[in-house]
N, C-alpha and C. Protein backbone atom coordinates (compact mmCIF):
# COMPACT_ATOMS: atom_id res chain seq x y z
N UNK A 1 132.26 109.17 7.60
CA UNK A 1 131.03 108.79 6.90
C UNK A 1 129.86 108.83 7.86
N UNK A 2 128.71 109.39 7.59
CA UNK A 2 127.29 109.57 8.46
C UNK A 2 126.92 108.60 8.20
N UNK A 3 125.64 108.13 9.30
CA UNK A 3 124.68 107.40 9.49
C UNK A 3 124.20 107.00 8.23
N UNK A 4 123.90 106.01 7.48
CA UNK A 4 122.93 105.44 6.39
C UNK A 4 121.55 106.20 6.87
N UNK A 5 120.82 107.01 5.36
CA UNK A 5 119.78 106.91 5.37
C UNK A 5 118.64 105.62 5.93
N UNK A 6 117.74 106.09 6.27
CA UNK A 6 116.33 104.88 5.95
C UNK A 6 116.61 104.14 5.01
N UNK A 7 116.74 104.80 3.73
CA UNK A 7 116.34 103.89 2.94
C UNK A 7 117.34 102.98 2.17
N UNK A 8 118.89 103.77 2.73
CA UNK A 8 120.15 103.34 2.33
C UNK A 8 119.94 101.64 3.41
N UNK A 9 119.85 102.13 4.27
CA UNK A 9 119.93 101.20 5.17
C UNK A 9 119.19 100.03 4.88
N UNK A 10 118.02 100.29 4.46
CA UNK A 10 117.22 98.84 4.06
C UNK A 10 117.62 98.16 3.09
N UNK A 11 117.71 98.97 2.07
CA UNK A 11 118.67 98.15 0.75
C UNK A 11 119.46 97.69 0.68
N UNK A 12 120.61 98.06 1.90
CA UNK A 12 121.20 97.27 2.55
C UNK A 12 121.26 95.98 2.92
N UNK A 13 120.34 95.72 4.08
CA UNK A 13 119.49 94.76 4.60
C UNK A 13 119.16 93.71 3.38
N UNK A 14 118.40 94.44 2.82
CA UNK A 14 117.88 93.41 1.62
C UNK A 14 118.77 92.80 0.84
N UNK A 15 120.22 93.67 0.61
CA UNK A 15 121.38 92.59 -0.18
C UNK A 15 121.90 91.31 0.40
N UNK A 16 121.40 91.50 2.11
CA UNK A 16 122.19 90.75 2.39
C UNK A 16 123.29 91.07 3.81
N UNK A 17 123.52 92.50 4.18
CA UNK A 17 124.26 92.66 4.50
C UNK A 17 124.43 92.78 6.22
N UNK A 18 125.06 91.73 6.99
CA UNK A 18 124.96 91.39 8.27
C UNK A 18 125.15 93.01 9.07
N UNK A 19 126.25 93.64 8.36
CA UNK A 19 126.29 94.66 9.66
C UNK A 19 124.81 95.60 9.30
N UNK A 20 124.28 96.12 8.61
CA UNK A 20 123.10 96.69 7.76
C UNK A 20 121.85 96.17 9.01
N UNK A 21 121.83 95.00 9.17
CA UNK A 21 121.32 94.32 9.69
C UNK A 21 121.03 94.59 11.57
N UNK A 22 122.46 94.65 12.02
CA UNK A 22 123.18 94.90 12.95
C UNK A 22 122.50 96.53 13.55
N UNK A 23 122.87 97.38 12.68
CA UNK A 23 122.44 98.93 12.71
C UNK A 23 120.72 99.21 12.82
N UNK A 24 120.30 98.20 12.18
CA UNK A 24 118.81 98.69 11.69
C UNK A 24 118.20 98.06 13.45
N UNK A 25 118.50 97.10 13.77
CA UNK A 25 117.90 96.43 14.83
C UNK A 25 118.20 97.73 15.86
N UNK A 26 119.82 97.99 16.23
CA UNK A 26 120.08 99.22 17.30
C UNK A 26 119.53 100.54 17.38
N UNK A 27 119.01 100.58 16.05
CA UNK A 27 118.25 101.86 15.40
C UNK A 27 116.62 102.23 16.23
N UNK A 28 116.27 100.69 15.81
CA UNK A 28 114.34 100.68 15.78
C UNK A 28 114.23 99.89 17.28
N UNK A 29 115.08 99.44 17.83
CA UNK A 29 114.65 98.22 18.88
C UNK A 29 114.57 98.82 20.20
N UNK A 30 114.97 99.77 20.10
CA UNK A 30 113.93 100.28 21.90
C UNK A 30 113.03 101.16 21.29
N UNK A 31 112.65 101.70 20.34
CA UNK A 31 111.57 102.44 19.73
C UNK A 31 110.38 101.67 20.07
N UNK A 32 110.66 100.24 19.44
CA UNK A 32 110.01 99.08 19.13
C UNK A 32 109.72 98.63 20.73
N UNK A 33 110.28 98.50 21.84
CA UNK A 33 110.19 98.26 22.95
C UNK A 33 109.36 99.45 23.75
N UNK A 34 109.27 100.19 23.61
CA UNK A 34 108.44 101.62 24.17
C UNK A 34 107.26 101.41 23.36
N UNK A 35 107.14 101.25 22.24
CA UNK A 35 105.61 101.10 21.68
C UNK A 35 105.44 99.94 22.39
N UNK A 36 105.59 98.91 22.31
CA UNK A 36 104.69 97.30 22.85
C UNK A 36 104.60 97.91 24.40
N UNK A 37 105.29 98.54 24.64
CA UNK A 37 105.46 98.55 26.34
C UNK A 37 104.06 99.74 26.85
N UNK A 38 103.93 100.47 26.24
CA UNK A 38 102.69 101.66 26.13
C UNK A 38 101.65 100.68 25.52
N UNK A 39 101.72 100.07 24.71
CA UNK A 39 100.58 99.16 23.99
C UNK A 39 99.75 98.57 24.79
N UNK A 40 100.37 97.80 25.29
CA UNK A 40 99.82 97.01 26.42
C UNK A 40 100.72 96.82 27.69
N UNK A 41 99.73 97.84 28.76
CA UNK A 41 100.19 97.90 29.91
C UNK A 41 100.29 96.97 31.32
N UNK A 42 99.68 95.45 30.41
CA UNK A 42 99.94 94.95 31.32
C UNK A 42 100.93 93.35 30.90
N UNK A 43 101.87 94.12 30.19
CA UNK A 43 102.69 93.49 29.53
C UNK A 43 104.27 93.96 30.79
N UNK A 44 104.66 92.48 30.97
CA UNK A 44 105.85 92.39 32.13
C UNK A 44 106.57 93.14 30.52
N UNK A 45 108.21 93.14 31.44
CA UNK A 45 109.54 93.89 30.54
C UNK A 45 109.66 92.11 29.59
N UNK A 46 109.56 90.83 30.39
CA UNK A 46 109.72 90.03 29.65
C UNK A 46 108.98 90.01 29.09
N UNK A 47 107.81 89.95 28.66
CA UNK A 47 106.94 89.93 27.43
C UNK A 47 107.00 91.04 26.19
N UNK A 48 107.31 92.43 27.08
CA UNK A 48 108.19 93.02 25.93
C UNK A 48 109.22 92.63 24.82
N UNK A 49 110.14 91.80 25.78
CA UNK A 49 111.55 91.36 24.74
C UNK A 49 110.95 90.55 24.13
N UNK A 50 109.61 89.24 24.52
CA UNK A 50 109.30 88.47 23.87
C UNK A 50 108.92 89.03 22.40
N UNK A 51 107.94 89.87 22.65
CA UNK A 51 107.18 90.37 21.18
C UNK A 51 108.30 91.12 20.56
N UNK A 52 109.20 92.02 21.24
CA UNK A 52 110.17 92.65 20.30
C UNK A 52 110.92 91.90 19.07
N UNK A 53 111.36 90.68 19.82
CA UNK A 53 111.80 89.71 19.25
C UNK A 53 111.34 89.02 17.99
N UNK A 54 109.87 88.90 18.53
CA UNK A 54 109.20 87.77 17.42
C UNK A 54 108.70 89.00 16.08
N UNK A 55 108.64 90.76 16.80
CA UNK A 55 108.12 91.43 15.75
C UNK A 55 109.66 91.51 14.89
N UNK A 56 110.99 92.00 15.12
CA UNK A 56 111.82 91.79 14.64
C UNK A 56 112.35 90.91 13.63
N UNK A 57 111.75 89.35 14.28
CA UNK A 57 111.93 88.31 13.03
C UNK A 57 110.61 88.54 11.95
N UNK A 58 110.03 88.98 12.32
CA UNK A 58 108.74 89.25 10.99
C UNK A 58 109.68 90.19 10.14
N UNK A 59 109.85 91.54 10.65
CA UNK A 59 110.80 91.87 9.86
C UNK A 59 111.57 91.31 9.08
N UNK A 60 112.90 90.74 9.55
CA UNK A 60 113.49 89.87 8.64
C UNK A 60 112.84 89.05 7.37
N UNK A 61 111.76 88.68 7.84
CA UNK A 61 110.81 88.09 6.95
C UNK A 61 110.03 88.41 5.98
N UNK A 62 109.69 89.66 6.11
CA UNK A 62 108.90 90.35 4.97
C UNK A 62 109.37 91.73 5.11
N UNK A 63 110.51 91.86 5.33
CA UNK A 63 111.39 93.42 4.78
C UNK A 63 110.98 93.29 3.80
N UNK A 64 110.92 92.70 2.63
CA UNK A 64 110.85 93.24 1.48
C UNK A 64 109.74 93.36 0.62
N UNK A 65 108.49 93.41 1.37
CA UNK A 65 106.88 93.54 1.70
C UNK A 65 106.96 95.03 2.08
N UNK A 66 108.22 95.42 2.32
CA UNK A 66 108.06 96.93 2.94
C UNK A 66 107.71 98.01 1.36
N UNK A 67 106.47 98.69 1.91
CA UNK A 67 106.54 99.79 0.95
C UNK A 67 107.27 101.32 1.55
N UNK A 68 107.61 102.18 0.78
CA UNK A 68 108.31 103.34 0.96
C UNK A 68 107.79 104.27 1.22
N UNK A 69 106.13 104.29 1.16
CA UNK A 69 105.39 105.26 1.14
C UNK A 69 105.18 105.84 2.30
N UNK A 70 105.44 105.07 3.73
CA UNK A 70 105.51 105.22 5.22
C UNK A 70 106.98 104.75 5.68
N UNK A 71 107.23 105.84 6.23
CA UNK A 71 108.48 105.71 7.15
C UNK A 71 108.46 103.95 7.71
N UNK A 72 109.50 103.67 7.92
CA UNK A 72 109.95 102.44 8.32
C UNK A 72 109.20 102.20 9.89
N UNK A 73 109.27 103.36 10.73
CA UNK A 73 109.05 103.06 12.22
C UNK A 73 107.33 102.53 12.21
N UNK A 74 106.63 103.68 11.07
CA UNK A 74 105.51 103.29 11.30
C UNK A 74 104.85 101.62 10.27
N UNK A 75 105.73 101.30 9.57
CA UNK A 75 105.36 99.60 9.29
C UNK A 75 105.87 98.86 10.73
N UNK A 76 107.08 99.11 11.23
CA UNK A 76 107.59 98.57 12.27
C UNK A 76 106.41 98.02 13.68
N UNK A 77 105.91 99.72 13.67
CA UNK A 77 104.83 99.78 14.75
C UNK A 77 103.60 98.94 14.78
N UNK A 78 102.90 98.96 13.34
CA UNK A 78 102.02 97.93 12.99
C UNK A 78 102.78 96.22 13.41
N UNK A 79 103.73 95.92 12.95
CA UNK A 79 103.80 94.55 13.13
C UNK A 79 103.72 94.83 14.70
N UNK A 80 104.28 95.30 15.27
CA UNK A 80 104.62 95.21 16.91
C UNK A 80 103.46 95.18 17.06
N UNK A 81 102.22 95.97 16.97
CA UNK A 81 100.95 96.20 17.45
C UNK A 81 99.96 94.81 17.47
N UNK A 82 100.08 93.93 15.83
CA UNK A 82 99.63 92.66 15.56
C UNK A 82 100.38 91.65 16.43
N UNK A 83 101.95 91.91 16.65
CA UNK A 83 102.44 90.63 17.69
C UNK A 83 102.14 90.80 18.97
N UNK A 84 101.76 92.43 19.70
CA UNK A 84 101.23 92.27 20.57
C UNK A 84 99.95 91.69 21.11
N UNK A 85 99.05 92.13 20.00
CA UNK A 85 97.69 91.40 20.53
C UNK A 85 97.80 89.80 20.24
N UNK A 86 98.69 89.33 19.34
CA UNK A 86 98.78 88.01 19.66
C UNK A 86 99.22 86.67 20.91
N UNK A 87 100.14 87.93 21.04
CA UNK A 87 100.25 87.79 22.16
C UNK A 87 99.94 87.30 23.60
N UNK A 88 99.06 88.45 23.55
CA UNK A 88 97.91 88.83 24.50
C UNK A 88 97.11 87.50 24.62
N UNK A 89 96.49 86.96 23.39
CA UNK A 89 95.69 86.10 23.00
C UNK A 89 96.40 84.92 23.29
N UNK A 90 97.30 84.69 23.09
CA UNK A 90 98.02 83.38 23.36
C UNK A 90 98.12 83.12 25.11
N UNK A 91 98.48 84.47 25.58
CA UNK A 91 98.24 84.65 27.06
C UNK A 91 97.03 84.43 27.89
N UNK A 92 95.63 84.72 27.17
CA UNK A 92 94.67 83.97 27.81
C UNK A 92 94.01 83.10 27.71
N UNK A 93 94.61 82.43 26.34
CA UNK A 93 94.47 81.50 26.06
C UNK A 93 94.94 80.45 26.95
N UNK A 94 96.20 80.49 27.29
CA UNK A 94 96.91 79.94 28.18
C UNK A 94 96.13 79.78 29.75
N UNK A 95 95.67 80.90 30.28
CA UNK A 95 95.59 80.96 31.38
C UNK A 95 93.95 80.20 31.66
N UNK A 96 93.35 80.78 30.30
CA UNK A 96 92.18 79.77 30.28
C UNK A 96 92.16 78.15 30.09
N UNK A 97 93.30 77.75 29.40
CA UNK A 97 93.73 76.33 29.28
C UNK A 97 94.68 75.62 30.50
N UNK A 98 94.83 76.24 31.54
CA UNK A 98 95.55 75.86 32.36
C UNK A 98 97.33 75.15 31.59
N UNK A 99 97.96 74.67 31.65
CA UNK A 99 99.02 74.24 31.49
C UNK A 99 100.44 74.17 32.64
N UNK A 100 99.76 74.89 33.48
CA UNK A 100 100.40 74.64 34.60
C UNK A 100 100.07 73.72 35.88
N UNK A 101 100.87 72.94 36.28
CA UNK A 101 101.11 71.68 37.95
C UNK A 101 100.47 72.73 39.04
N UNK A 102 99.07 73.07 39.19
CA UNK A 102 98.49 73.23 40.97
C UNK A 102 99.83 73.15 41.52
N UNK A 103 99.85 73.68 42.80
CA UNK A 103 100.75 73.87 44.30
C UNK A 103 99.64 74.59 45.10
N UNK A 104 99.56 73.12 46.13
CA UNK A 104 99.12 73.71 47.14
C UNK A 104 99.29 74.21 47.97
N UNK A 105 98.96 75.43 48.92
CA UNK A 105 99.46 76.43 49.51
C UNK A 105 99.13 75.42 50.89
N UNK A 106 99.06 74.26 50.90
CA UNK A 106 98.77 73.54 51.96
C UNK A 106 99.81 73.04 52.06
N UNK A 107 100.44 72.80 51.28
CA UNK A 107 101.91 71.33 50.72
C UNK A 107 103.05 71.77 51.83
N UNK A 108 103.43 70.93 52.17
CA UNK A 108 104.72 71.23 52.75
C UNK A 108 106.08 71.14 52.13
N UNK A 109 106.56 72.40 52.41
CA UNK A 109 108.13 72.06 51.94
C UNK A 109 109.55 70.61 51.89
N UNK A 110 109.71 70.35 51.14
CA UNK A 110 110.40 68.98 51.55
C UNK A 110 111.48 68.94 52.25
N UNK A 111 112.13 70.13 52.20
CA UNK A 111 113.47 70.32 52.83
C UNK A 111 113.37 70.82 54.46
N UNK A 112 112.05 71.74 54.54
CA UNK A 112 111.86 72.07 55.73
C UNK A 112 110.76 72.03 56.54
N UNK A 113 110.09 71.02 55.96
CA UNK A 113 108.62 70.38 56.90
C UNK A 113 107.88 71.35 57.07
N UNK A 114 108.07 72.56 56.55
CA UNK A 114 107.10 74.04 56.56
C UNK A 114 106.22 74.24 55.65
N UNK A 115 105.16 75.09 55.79
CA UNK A 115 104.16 74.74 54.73
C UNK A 115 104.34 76.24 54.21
N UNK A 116 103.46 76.21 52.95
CA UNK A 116 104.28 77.87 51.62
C UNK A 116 103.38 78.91 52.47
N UNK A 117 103.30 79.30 52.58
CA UNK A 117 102.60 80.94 53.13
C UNK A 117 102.97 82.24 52.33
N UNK A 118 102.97 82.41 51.05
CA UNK A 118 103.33 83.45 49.87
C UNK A 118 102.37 84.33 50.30
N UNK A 119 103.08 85.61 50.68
CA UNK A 119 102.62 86.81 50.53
C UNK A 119 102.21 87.28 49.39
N UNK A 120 101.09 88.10 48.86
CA UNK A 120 101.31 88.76 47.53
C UNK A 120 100.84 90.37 47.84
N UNK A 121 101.52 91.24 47.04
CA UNK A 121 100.67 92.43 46.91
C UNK A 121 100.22 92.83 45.40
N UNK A 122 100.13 91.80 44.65
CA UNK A 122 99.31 92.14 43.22
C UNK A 122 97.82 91.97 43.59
N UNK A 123 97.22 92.65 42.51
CA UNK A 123 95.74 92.96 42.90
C UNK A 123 94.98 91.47 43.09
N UNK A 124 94.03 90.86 43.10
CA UNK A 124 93.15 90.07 43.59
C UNK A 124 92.73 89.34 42.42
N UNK A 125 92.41 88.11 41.96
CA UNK A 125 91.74 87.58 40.78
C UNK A 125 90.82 88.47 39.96
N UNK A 126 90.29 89.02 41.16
CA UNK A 126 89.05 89.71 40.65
C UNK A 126 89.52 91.52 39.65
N UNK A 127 90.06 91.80 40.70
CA UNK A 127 90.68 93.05 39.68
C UNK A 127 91.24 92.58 38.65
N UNK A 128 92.28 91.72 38.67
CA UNK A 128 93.09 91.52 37.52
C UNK A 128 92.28 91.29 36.63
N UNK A 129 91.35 90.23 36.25
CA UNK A 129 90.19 89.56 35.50
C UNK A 129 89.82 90.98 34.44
N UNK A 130 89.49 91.54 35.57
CA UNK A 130 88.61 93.16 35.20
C UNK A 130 89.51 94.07 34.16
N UNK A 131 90.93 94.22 35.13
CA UNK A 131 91.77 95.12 33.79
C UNK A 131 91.68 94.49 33.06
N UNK A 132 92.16 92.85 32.88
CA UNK A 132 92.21 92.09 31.39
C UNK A 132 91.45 92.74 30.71
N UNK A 133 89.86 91.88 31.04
CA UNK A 133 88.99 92.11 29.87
C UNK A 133 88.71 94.02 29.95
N UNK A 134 89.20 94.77 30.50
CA UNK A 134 88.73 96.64 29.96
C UNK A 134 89.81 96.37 28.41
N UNK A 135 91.52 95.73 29.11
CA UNK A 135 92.36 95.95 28.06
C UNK A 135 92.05 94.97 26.50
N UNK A 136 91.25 94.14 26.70
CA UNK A 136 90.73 93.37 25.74
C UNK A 136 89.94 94.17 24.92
N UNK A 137 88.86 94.50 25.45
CA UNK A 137 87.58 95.77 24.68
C UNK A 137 88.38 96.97 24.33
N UNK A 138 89.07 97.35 25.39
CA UNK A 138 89.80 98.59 24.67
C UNK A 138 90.20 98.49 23.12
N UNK A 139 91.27 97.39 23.38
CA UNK A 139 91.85 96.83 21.97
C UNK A 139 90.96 96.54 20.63
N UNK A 140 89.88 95.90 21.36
CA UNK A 140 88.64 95.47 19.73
C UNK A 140 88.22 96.89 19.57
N UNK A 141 87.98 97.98 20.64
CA UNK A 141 87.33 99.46 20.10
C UNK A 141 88.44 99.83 18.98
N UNK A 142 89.55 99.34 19.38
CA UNK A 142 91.21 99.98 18.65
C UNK A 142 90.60 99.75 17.10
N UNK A 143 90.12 98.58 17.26
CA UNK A 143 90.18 97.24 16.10
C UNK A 143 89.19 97.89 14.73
N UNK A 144 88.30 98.54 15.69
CA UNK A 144 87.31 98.64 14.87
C UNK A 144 87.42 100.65 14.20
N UNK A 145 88.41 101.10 14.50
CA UNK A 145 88.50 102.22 13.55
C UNK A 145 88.89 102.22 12.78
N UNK A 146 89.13 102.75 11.82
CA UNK A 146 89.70 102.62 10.19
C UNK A 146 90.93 102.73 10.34
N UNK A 147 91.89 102.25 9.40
CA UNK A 147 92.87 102.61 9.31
C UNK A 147 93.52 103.79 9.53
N UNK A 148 93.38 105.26 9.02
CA UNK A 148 93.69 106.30 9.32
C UNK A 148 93.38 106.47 10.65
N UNK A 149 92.69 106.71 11.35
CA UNK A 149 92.47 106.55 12.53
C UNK A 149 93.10 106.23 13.56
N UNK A 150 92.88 105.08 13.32
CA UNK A 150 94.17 103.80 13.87
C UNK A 150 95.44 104.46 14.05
N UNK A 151 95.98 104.69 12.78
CA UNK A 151 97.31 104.86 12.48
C UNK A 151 97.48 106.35 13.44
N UNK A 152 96.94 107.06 13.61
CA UNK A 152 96.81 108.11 14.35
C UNK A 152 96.61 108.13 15.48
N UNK A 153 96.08 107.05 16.21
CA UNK A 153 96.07 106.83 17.88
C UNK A 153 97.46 106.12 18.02
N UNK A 154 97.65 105.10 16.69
CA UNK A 154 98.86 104.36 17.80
C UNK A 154 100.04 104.94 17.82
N UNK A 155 100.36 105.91 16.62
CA UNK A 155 101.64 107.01 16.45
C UNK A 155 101.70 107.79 17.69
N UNK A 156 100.42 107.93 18.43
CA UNK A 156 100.60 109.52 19.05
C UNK A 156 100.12 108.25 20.26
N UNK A 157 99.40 107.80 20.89
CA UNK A 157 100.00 106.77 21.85
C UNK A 157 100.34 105.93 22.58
N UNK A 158 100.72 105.37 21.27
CA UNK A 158 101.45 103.83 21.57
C UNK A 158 102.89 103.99 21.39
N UNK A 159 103.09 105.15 20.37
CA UNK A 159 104.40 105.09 19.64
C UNK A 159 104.68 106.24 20.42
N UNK A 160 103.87 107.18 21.22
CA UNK A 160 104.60 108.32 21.88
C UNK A 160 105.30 109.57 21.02
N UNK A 161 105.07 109.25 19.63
CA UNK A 161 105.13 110.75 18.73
C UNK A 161 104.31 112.11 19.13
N UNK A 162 105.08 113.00 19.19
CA UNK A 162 104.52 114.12 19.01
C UNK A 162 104.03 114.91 17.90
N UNK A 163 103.21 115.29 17.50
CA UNK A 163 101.97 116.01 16.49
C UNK A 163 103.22 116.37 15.22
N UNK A 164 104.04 117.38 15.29
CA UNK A 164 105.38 117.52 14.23
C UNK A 164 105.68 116.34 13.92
N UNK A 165 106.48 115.37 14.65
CA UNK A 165 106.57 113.80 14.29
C UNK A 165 105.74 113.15 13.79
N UNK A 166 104.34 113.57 13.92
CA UNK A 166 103.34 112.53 13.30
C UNK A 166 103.25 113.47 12.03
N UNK A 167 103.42 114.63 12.05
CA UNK A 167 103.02 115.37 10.29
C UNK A 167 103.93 114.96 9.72
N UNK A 168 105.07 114.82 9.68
CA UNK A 168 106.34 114.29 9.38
C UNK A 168 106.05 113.47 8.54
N UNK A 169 105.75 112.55 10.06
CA UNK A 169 105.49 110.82 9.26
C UNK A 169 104.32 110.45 8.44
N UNK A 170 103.33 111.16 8.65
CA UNK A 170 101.94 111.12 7.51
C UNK A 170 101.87 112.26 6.23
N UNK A 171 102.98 113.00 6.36
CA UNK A 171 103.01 114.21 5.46
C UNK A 171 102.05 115.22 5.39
N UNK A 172 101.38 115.53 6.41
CA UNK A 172 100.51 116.87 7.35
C UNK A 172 101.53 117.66 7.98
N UNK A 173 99.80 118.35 7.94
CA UNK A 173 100.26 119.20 8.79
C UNK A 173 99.98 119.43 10.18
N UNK A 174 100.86 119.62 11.10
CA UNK A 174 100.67 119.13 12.15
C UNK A 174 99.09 119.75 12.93
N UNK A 175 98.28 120.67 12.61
CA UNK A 175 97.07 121.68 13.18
C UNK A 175 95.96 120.45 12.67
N UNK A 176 96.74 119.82 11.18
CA UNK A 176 95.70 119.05 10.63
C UNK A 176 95.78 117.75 11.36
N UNK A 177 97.01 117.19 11.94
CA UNK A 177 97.29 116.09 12.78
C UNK A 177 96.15 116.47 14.01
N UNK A 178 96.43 117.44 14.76
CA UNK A 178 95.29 117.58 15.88
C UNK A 178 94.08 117.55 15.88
N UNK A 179 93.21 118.28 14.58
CA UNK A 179 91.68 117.98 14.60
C UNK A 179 91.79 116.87 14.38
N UNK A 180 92.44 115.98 13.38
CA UNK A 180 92.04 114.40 13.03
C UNK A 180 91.96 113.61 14.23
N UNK A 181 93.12 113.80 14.71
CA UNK A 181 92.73 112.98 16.03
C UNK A 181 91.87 113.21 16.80
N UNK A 182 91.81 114.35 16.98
CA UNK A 182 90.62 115.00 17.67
C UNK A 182 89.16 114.10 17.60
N UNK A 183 89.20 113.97 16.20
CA UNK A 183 87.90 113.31 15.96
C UNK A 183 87.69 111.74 15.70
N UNK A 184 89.57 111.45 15.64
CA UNK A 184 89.12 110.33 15.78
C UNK A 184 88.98 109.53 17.00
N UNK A 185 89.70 110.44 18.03
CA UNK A 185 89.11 109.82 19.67
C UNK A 185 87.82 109.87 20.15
N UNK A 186 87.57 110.66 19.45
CA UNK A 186 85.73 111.16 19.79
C UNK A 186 85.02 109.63 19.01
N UNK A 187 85.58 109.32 17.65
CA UNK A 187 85.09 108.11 17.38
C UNK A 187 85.20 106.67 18.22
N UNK A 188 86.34 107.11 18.41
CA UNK A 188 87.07 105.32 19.66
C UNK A 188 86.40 105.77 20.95
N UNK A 189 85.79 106.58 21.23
CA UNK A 189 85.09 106.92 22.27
C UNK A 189 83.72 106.12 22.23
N UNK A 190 83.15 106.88 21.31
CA UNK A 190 81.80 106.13 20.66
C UNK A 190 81.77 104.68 20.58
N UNK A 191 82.74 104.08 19.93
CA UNK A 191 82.97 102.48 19.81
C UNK A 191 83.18 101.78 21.01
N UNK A 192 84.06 102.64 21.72
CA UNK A 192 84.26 101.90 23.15
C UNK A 192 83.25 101.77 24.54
N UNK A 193 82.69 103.20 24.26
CA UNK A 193 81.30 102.66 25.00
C UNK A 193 80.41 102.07 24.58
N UNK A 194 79.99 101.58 23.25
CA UNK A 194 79.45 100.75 22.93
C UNK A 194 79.48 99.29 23.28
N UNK A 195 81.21 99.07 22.84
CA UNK A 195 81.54 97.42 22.95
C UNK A 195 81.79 97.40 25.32
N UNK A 196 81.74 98.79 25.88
CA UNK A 196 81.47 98.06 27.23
C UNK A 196 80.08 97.65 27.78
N UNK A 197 79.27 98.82 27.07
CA UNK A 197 77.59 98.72 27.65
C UNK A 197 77.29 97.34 27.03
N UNK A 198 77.87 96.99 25.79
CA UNK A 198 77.50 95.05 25.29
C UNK A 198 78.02 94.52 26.73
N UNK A 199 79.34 94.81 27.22
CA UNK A 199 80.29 93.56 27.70
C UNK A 199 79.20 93.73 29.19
N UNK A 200 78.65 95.02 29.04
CA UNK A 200 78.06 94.82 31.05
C UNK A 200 76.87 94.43 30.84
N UNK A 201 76.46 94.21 29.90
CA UNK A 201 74.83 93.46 29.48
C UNK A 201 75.22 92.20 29.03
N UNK A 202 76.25 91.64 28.70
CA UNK A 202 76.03 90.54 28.73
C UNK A 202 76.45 89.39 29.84
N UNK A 203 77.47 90.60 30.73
CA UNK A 203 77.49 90.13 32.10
C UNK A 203 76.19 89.65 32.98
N UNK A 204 75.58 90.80 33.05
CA UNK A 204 74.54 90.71 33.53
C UNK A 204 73.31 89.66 33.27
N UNK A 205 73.49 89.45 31.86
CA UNK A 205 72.58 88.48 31.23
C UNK A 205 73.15 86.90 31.69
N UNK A 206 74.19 86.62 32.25
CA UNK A 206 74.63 85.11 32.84
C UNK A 206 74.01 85.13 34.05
């Protein structure tokens, strides 16, 4: 017996059925891990599994919110895309709220009367700060194209589809997949220098 269809497989799922269940996760879940992981690049491997995880249980949750009209990977991709930027948000949220005990790099060790001297070779407050907020604006330029659009940058890459794969999955043709995008990067272009020339004028304006 072959592989369950897509759509065998979900109906599956939806009766109820644990192994159905089992298959669909082994199916989509490093798909699902390569998009969040391209999504946002400054996402550790653990924050990957985190969002894989939490996009997975959405799944479970509103499988049956799923329409048929788009391949499964690309509803999949959308939730991953929304748990990533939540993510994200919860992450600087965090870092802006502190929640972590100071250690002072003065303190001495208790066991060995030595004081911490941590090497690092990650970039500097200051760089890091900087990628954040480019990957922040990047994301609201994301935010602000239309749907089609959208759906066409994050297939080709976030999701790492190739142009046949994306006609596939949008039912084009693939020559027609390339001008669209074509134009719609030229648009996220436009948006994105917009929302940086705001972000360096309003730097400037503090």
């Amino acid at each position: 017996m072959g592989e369950p269809t897509e759509t065998e497989l979900i109906a599956r799922c939806l009766r109820g059925e644990a192994e159905a269940w089992d298959t669909l996760f082994d199916r989509y879940y490093d798909a699902a891990g390569r998009f969040v992981f391209q999504f946002g690049s400054d996402f550790s491997r653990e924050d990957v599994e985190e969002i894989c995880q939490e996009t997975f249980l959405n799944v479970v949750k509103n499988l049956a919110s799923f329409k048929s009209e788009s391949r499964f990977q690309t509803w999949l991709f959308r939730i991953a895309a929304n748990q990533a930027r939540d993510y994200r948000q919860r992450a600087h949220a965090a870092k802006r709220g502190g929640g972590q005990a100071p250690v002072s790099l003065n303190a001495e060790e208790p066991a060995t009367g030595q004081r911490l001297d941590p090497p690092s070779l990650s970039p500097g407050p200051d760089a890091e700060l900087l990628n954040s907020e480019r990957i922040t604006l990047m994301d609201n330029a994301l935010q602000q194209l239309d749907m089609p659009c959208r759906e066409l940058v994050e297939l080709r890459y976030f999701g790492d589809l190739s142009y046949e794969e994306i006609a596939q999955e949008l039912v084009l043709n693939p020559k027609t997949v390339s001008s669209r995008l074509s134009r719609c990067l030229d648009r996220l272009e436009e948006i994105a220098r917009r929302i940086f020339f705001a972000g360096e004028n309003s730097g400037a304006a503090v």
